[in-house]
Protein backbone atom coordinates (compact mmCIF):
# COMPACT_ATOMS: atom_id res chain seq x y z
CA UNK A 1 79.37 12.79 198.93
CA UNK A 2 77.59 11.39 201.88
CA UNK A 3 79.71 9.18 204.12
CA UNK A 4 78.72 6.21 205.79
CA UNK A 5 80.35 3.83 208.70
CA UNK A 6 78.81 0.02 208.39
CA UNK A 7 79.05 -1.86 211.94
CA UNK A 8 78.13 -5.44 212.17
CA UNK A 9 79.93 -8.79 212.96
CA UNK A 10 79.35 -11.12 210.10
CA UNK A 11 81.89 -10.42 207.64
CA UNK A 12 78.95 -11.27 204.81
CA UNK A 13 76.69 -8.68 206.02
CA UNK A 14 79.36 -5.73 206.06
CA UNK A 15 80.17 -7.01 202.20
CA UNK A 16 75.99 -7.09 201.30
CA UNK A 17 75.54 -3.68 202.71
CA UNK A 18 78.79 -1.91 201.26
CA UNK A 19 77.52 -3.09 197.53
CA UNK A 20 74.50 -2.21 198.60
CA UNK A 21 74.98 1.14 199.50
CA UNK A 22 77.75 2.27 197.64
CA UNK A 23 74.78 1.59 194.68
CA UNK A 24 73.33 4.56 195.78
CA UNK A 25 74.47 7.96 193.77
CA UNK A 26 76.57 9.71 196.43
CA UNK A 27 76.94 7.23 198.72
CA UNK A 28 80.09 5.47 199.84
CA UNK A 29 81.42 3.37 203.05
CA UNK A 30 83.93 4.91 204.59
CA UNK A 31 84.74 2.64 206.74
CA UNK A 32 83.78 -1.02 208.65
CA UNK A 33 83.59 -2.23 212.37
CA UNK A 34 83.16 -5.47 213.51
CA UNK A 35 82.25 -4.62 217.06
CA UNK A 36 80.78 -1.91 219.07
CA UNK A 37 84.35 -0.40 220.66
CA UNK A 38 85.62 -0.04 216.75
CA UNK A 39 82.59 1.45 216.08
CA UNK A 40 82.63 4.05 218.60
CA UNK A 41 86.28 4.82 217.68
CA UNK A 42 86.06 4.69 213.77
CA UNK A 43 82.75 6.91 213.92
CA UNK A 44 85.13 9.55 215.89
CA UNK A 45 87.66 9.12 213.26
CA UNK A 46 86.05 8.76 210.36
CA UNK A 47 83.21 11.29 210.98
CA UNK A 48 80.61 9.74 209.16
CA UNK A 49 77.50 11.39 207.58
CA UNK A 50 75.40 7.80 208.54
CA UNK A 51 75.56 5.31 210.98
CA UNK A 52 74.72 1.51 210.44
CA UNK A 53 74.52 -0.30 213.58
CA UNK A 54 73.79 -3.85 213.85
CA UNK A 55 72.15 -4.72 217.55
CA UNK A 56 73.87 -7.59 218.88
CA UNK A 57 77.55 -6.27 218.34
CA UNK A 58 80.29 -8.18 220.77
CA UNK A 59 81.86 -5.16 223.12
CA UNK A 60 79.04 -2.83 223.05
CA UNK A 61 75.64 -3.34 221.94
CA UNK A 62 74.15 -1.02 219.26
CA UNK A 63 72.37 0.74 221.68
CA UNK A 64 75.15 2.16 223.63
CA UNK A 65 77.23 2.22 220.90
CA UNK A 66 74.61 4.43 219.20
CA UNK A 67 74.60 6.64 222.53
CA UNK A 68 78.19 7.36 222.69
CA UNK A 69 78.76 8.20 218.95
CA UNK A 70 76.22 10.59 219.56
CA UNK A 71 78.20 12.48 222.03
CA UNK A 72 80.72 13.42 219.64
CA UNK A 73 79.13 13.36 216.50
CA UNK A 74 75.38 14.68 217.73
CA UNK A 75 74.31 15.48 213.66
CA UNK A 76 75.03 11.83 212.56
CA UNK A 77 72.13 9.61 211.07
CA UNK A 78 72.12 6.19 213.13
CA UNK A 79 70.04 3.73 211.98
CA UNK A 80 70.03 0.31 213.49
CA UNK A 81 70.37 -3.05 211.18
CA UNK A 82 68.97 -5.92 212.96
CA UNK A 83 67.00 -9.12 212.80
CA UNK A 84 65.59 -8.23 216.59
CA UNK A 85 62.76 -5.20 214.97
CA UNK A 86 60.18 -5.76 217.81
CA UNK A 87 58.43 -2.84 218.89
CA UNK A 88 60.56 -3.15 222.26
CA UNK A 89 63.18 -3.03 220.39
CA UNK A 90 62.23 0.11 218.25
CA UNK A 91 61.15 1.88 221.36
CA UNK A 92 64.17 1.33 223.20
CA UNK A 93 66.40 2.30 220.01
CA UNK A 94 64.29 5.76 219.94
CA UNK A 95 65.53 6.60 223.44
CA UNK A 96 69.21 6.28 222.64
CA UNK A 97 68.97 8.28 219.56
CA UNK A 98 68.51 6.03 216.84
CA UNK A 99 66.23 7.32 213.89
CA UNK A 100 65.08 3.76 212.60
CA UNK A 101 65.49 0.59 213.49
CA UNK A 102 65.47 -1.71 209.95
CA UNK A 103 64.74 -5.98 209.44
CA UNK A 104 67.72 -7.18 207.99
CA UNK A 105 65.44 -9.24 206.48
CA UNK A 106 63.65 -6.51 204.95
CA UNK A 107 63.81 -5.71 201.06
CA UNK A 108 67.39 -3.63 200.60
CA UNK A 109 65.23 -0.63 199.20
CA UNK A 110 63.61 -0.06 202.30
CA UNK A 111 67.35 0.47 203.84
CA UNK A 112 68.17 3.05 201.01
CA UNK A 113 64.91 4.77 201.10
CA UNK A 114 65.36 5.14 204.96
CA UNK A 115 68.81 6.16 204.25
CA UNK A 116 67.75 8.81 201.97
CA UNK A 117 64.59 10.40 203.83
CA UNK A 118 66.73 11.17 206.82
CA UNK A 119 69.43 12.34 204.68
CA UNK A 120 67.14 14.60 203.01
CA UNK A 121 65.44 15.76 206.41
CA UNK A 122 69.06 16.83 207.89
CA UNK A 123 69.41 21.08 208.72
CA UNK A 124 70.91 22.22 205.90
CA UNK A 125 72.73 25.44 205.21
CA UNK A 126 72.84 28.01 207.87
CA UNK A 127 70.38 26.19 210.09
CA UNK A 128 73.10 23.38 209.89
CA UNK A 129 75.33 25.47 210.89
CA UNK A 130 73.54 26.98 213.91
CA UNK A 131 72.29 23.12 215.17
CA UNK A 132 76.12 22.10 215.02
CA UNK A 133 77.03 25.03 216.85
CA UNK A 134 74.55 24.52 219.74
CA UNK A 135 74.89 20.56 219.84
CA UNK A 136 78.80 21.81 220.14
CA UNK A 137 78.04 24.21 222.88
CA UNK A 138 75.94 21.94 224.68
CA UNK A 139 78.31 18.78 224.37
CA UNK A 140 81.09 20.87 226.29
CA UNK A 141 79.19 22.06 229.08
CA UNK A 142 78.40 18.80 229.91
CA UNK A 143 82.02 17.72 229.73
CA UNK A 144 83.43 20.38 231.88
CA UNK A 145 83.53 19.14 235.70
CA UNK A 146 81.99 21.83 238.16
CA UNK A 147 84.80 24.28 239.15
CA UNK A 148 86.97 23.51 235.75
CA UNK A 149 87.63 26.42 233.71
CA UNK A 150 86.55 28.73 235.88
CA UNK A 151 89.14 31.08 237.54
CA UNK A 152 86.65 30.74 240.72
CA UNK A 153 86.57 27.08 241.27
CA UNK A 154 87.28 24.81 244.54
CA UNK A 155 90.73 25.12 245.56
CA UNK A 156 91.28 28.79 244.25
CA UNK A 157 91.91 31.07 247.55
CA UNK A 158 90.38 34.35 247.64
């Protein structure tokens, strides 16, 4: 069952997209954020499989938020929810990882049909396996300071 975080600050659209969403076979919200910082910390929580991010989020903006759930969870499907789908916008969402950038007041299909094309297009199998693996290597080398973990770093006398 595919797992998905909702993020957004009107109460009414977290509600439209859960029933929305949870219509889809093997769907289901896992959890809800009403601004950016929750977001960030339920996505490390909750580990979801999909990510949607509304723009204008008090805290954090979607952007960033997008960026640092990314850092921790480098396979999840972000997708951003907004009313602001310019093609500034768009471009700008591309550059902080975001696959798509949907109208909220676009027809709800196009939101499940986005959902499930990226869905579909995820690694799967061993090539899942292997992308998690590297996006894991990768995410702790650039975490570890220069000298840390190394018997051979500043400070060490030889």
């Amino acid at each position: 069952m595919n797992r998905i975080l909702i993020a957004d600050g009107s109460d009414i659209v977290r509600k439209m997209l859960k029933l929305l969403l949870e219509s889809g076979t093997g769907w289901t919200v896992c959890g809800e954020a009403i601004d950016g910082n929750e977001a960030v910390l339920k996505a490390r929580e909750l580990k979801p499989d999909v990510v949607i991010l509304d723009l204008a989020m008090s805290g954090m903006n979607g952007l960033f938020v997008s960026r640092e759930i990314l850092k921790s969870l480098p396979n999840a499907v972000i997708l951003l929810h907004t009313v602001n789908n310019i093609p500034a916008v768009i471009a700008e969402a591309k550059k902080y990882g975001i696959r798509r950038v949907i109208g909220k007041g676009e027809d709800g299909e196009r939101l499940l049909s986005a959902i499930r094309e990226e869905l579909e297009a995820r690694p799967k199998g061993i090539a899942a396996l292997l992308e998690q693996t590297a996006n894991n290597g990768a995410n702790a080398e650039q975490s570890e300071a220069p000298g840390e973990g190394s018997e051979d770093g500043p400070g060490k006398a030889n």
